[in-house]
PDB file of N, CA and C in Angstrom:
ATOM      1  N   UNK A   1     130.207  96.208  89.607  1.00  0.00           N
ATOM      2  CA  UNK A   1     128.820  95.820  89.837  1.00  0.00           C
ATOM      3  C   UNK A   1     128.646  94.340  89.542  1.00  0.00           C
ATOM      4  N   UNK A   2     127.842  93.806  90.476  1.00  0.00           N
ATOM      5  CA  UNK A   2     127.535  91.867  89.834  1.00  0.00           C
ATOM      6  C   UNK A   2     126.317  92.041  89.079  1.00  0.00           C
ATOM      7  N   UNK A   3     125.926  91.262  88.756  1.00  0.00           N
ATOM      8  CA  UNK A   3     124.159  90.788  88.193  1.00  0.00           C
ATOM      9  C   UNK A   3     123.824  89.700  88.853  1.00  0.00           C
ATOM     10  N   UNK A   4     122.784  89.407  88.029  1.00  0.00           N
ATOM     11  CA  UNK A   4     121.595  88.586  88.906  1.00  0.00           C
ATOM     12  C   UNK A   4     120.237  88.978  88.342  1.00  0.00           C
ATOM     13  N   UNK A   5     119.792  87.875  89.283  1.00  0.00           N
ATOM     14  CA  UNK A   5     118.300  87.560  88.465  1.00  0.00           C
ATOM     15  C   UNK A   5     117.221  87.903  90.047  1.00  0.00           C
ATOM     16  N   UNK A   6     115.953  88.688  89.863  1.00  0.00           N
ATOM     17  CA  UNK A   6     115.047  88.984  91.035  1.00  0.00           C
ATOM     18  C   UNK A   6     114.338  88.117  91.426  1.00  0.00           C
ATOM     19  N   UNK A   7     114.559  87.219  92.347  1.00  0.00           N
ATOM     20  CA  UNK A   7     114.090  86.061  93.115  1.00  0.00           C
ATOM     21  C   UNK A   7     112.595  86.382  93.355  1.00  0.00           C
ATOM     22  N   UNK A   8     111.870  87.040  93.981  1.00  0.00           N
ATOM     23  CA  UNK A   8     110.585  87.829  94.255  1.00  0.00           C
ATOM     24  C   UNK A   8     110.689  89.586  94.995  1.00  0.00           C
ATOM     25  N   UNK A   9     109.575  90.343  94.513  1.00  0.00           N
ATOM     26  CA  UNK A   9     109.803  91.369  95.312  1.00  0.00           C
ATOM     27  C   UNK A   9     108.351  91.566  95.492  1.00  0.00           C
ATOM     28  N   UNK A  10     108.183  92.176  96.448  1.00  0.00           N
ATOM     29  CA  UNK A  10     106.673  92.385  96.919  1.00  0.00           C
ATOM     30  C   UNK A  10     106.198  93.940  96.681  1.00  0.00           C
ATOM     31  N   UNK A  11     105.759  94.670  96.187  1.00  0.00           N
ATOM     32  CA  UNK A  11     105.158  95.672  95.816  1.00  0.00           C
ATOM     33  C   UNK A  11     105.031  96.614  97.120  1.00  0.00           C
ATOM     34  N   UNK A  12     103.647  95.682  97.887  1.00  0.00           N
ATOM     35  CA  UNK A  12     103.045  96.517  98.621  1.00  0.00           C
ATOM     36  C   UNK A  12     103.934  96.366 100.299  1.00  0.00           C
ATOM     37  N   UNK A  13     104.829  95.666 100.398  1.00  0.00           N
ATOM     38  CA  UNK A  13     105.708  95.477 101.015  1.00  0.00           C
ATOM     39  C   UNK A  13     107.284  96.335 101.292  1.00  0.00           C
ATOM     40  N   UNK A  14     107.345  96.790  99.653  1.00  0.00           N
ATOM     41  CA  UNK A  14     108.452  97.116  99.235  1.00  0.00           C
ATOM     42  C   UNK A  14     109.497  96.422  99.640  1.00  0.00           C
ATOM     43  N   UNK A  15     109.660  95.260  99.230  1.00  0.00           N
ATOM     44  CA  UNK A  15     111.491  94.514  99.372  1.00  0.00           C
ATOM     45  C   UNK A  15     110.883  93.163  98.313  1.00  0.00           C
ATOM     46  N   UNK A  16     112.571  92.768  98.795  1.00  0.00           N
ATOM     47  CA  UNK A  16     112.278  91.170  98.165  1.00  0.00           C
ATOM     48  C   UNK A  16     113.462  90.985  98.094  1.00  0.00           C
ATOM     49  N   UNK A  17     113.535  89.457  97.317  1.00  0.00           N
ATOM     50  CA  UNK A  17     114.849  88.683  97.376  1.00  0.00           C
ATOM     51  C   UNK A  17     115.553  88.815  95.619  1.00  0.00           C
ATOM     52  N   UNK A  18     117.091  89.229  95.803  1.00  0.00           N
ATOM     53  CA  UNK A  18     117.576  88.990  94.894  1.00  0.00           C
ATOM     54  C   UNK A  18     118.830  87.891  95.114  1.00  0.00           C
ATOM     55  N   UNK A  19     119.085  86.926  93.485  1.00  0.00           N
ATOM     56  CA  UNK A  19     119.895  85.766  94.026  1.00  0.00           C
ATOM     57  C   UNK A  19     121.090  86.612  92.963  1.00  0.00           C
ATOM     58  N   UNK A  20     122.233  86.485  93.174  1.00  0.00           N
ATOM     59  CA  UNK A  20     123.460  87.404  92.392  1.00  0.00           C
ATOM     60  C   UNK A  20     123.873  85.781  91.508  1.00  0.00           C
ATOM     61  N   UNK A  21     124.407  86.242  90.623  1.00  0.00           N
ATOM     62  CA  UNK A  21     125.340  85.163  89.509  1.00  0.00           C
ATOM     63  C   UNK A  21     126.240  84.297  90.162  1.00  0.00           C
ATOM     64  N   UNK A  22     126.263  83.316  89.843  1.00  0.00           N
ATOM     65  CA  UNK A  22     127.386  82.391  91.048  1.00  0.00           C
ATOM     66  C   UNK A  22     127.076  82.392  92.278  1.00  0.00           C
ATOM     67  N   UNK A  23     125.980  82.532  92.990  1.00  0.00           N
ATOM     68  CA  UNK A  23     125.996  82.702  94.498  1.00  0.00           C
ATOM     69  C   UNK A  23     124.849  81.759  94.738  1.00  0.00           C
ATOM     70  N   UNK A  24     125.075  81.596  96.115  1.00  0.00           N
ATOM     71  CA  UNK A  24     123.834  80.632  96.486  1.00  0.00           C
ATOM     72  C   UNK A  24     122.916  81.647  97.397  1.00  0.00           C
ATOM     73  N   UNK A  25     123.383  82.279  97.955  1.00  0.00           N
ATOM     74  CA  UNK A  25     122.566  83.616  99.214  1.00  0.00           C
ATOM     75  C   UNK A  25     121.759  84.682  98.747  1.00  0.00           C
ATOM     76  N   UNK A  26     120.873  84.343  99.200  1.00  0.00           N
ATOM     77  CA  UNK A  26     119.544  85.306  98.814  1.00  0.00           C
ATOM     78  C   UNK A  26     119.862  86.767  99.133  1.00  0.00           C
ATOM     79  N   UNK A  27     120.038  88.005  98.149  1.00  0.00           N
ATOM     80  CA  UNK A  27     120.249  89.650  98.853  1.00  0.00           C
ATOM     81  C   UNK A  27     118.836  90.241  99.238  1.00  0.00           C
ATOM     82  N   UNK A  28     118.824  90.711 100.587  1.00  0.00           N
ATOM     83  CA  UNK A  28     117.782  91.551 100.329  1.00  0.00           C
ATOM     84  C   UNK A  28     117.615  92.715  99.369  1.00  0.00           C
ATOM     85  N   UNK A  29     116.572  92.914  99.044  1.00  0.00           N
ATOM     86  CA  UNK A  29     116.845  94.292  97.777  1.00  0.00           C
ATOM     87  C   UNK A  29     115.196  95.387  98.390  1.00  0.00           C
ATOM     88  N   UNK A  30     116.058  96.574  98.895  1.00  0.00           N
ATOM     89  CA  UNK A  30     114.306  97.345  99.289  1.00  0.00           C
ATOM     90  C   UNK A  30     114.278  98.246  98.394  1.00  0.00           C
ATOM     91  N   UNK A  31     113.429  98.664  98.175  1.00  0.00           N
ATOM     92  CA  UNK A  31     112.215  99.495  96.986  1.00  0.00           C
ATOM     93  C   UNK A  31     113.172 100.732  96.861  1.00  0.00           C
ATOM     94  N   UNK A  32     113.647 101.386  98.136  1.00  0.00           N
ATOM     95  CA  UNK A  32     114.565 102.631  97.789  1.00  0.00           C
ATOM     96  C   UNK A  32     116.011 102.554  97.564  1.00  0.00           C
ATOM     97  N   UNK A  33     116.702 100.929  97.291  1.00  0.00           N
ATOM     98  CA  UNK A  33     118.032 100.804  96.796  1.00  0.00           C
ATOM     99  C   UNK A  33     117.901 100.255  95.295  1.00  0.00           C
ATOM    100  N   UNK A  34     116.489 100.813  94.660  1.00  0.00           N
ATOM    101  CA  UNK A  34     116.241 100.724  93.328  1.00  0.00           C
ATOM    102  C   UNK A  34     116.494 102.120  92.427  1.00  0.00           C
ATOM    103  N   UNK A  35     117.617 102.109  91.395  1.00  0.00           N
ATOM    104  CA  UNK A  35     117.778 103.199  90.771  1.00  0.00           C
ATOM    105  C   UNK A  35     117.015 103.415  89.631  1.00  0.00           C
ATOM    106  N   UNK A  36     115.527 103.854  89.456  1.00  0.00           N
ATOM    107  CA  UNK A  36     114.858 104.198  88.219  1.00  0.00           C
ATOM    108  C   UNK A  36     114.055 105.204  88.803  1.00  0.00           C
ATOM    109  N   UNK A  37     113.423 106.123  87.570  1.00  0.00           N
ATOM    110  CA  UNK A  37     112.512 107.005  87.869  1.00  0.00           C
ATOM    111  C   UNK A  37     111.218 106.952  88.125  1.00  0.00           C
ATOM    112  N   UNK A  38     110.210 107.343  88.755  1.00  0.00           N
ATOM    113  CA  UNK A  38     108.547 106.800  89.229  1.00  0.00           C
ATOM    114  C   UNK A  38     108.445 105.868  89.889  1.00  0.00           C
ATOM    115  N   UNK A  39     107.705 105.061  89.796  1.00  0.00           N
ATOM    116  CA  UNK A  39     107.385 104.180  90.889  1.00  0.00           C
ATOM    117  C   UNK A  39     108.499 102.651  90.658  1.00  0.00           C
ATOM    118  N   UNK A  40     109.479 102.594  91.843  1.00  0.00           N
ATOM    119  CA  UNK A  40     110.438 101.710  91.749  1.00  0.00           C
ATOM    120  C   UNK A  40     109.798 100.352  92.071  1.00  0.00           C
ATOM    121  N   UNK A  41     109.776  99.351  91.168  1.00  0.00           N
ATOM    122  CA  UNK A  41     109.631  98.088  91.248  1.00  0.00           C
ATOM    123  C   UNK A  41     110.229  97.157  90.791  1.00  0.00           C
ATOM    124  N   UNK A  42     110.472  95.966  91.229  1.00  0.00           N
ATOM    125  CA  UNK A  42     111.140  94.975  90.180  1.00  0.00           C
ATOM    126  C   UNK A  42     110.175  93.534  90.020  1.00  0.00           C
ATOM    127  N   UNK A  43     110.545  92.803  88.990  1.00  0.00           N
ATOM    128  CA  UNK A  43     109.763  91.589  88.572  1.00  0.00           C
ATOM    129  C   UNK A  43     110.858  90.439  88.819  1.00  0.00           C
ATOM    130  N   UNK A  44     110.138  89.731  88.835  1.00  0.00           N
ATOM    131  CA  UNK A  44     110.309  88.189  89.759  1.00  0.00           C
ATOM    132  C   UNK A  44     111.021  87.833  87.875  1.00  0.00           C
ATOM    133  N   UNK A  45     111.981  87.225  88.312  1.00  0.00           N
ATOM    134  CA  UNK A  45     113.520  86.895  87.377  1.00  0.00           C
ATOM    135  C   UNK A  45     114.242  87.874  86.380  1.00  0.00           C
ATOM    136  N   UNK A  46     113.590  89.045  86.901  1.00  0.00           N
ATOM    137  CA  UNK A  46     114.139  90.253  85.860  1.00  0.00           C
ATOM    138  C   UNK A  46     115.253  90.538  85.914  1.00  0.00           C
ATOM    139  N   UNK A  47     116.470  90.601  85.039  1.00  0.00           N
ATOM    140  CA  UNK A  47     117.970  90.688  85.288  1.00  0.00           C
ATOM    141  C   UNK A  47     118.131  92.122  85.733  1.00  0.00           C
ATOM    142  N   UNK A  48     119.066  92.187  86.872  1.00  0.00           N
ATOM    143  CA  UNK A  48     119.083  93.352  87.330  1.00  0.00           C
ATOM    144  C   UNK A  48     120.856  93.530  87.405  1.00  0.00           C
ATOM    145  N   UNK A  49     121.445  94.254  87.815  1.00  0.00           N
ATOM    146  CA  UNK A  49     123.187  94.794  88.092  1.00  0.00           C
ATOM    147  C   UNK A  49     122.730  95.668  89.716  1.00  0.00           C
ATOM    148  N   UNK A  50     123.719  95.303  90.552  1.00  0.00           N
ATOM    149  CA  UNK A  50     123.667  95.789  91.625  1.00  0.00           C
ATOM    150  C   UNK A  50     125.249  95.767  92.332  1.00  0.00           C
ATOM    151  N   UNK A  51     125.018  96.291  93.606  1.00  0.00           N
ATOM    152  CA  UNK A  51     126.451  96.488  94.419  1.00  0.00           C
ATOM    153  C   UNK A  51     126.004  95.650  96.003  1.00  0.00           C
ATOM    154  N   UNK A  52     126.419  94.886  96.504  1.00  0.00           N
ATOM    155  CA  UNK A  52     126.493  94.330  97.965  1.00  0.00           C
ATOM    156  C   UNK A  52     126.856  95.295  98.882  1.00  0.00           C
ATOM    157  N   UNK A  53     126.137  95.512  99.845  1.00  0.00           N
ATOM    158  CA  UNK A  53     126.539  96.051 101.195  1.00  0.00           C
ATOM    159  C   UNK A  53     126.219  95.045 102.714  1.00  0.00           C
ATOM    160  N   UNK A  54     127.075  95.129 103.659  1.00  0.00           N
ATOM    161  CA  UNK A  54     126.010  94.367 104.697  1.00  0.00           C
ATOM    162  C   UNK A  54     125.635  95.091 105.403  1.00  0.00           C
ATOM    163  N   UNK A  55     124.224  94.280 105.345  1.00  0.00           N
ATOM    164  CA  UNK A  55     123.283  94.673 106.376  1.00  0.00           C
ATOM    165  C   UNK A  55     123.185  94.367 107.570  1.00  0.00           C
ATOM    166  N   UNK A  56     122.055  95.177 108.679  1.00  0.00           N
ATOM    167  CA  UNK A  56     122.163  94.435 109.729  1.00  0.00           C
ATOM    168  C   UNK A  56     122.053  92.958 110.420  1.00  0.00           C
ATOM    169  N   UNK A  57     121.575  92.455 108.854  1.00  0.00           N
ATOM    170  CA  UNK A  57     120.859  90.901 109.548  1.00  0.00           C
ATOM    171  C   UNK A  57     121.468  90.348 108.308  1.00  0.00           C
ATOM    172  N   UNK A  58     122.055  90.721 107.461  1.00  0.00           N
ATOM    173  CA  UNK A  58     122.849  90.061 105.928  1.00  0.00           C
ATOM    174  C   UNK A  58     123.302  90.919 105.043  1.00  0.00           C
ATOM    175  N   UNK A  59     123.238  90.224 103.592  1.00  0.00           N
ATOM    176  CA  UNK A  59     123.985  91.060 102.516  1.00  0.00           C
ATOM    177  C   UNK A  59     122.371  91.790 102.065  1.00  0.00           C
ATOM    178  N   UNK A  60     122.868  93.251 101.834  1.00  0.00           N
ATOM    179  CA  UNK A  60     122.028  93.861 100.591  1.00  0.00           C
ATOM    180  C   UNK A  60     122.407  94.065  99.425  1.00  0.00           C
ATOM    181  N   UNK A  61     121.575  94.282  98.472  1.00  0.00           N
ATOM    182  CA  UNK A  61     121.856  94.777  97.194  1.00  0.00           C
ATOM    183  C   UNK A  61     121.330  96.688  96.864  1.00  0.00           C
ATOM    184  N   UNK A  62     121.948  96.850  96.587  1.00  0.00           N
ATOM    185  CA  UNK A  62     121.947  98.292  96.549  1.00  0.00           C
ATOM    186  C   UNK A  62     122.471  98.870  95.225  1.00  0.00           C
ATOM    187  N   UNK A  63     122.080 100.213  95.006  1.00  0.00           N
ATOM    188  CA  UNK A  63     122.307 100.651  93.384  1.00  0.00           C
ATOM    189  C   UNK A  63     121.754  99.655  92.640  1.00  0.00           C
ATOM    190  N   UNK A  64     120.570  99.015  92.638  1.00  0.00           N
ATOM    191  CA  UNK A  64     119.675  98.193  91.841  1.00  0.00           C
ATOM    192  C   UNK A  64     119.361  98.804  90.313  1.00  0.00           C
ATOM    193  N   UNK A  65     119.837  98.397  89.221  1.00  0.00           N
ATOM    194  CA  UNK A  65     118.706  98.833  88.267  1.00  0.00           C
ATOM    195  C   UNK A  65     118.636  97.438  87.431  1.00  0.00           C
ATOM    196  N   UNK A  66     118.193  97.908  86.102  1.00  0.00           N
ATOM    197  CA  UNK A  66     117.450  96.670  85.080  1.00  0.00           C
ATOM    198  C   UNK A  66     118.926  96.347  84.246  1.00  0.00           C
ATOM    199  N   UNK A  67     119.415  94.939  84.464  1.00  0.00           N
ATOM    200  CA  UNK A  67     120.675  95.099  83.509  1.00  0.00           C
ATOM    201  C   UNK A  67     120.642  95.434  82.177  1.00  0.00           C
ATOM    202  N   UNK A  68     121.581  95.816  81.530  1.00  0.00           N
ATOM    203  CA  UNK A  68     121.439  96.511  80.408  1.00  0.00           C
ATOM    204  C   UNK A  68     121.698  95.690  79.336  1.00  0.00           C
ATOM    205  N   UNK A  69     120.817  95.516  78.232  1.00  0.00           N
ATOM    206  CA  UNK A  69     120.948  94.277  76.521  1.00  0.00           C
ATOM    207  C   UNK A  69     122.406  94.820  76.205  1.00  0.00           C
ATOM    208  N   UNK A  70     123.195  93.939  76.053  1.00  0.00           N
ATOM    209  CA  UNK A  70     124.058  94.085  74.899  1.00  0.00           C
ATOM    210  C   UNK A  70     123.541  93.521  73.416  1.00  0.00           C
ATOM    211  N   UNK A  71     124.294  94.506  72.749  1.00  0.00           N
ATOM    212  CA  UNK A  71     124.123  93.942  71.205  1.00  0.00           C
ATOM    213  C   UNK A  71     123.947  93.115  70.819  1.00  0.00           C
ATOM    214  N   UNK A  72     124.957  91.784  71.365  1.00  0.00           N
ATOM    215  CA  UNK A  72     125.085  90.403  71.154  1.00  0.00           C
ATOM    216  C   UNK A  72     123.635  90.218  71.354  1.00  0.00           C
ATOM    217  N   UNK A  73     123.313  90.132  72.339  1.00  0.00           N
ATOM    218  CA  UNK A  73     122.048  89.192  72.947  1.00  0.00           C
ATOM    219  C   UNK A  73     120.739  90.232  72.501  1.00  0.00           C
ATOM    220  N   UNK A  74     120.698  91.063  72.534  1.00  0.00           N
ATOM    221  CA  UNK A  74     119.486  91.900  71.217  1.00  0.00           C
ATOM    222  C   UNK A  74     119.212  90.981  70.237  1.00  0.00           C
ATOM    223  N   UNK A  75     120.298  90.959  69.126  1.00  0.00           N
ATOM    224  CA  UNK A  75     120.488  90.372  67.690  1.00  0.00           C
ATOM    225  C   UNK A  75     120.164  88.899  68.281  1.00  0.00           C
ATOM    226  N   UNK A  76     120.860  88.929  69.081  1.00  0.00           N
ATOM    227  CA  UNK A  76     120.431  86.846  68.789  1.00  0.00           C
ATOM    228  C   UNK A  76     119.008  86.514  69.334  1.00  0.00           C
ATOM    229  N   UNK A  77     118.381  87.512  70.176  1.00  0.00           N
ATOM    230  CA  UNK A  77     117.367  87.419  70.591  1.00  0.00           C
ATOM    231  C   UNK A  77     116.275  87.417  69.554  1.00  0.00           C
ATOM    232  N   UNK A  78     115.957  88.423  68.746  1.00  0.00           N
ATOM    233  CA  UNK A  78     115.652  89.253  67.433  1.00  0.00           C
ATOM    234  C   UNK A  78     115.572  87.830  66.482  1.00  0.00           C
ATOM    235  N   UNK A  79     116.845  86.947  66.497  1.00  0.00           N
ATOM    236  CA  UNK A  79     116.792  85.991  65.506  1.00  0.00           C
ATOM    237  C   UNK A  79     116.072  84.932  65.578  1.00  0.00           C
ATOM    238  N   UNK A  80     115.892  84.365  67.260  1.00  0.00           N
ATOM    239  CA  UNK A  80     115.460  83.690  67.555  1.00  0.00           C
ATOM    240  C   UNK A  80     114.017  83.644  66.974  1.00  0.00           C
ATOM    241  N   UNK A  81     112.865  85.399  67.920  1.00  0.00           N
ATOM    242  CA  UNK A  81     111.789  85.283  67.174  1.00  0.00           C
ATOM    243  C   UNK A  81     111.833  85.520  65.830  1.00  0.00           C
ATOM    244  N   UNK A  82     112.447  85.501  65.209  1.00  0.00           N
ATOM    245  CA  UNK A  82     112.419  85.638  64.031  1.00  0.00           C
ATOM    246  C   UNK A  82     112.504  84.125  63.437  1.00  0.00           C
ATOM    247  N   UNK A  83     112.738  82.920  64.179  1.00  0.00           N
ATOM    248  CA  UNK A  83     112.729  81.792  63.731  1.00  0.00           C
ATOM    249  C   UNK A  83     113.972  81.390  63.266  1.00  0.00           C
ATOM    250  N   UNK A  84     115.040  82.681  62.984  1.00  0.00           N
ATOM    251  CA  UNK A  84     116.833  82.189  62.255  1.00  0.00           C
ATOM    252  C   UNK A  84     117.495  81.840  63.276  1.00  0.00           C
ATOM    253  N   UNK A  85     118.498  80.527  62.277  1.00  0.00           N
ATOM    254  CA  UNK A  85     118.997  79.580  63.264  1.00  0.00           C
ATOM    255  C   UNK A  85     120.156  80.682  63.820  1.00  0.00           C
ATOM    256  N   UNK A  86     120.552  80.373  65.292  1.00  0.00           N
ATOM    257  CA  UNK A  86     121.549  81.213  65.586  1.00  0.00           C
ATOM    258  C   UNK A  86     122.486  80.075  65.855  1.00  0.00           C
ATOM    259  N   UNK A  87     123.698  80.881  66.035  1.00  0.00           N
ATOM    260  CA  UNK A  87     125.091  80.031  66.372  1.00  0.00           C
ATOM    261  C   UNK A  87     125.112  79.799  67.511  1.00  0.00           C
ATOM    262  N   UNK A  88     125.627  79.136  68.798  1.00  0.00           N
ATOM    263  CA  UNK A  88     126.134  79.315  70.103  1.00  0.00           C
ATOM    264  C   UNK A  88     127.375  78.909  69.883  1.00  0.00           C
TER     265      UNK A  88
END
């Protein structure tokens, strides 16, 4: 699976643009190649993990969901608001 960050998605439209890690090409991403339960949406720079397929007119993103916190970045996150200096 790659990641990436959600360029825009339109609600009442259902699609939008996702940009993948290292890439310059916009994926399309539609409302039903989103894997969550109830009403599938995504937010404009929300880190997501997905799979490429092509489409008829370009690349899609497909198997969409919300990427998942690792530990690392929890805790250092956590420290941050918390005001403690973190390491990089």
């Amino acid at each position: 699976m790659l990641s990436g960050k959600v360029k825009w998605f339109n609600n009442a439209k259902g699609y939008g643009f996702i940009l993948a890690d290292g890439r310059d090409e916009d994926l399309f991403a539609h409302y039903s190649a989103i894997q969550m339960d109830g009403y599938k949406t995504l937010k404009a720079g929300q880190a997501v993990s997905f799979d490429i397929i092509q489409g008829p007119k370009g690349l899609h993103a497909v198997n969409i969901s919300a990427a998942q916190v690792t530990a690392e970045v929890a805790t250092t996150a956590a420290s941050r608001v918390r005001g403690e200096p973190v390491e990089v």
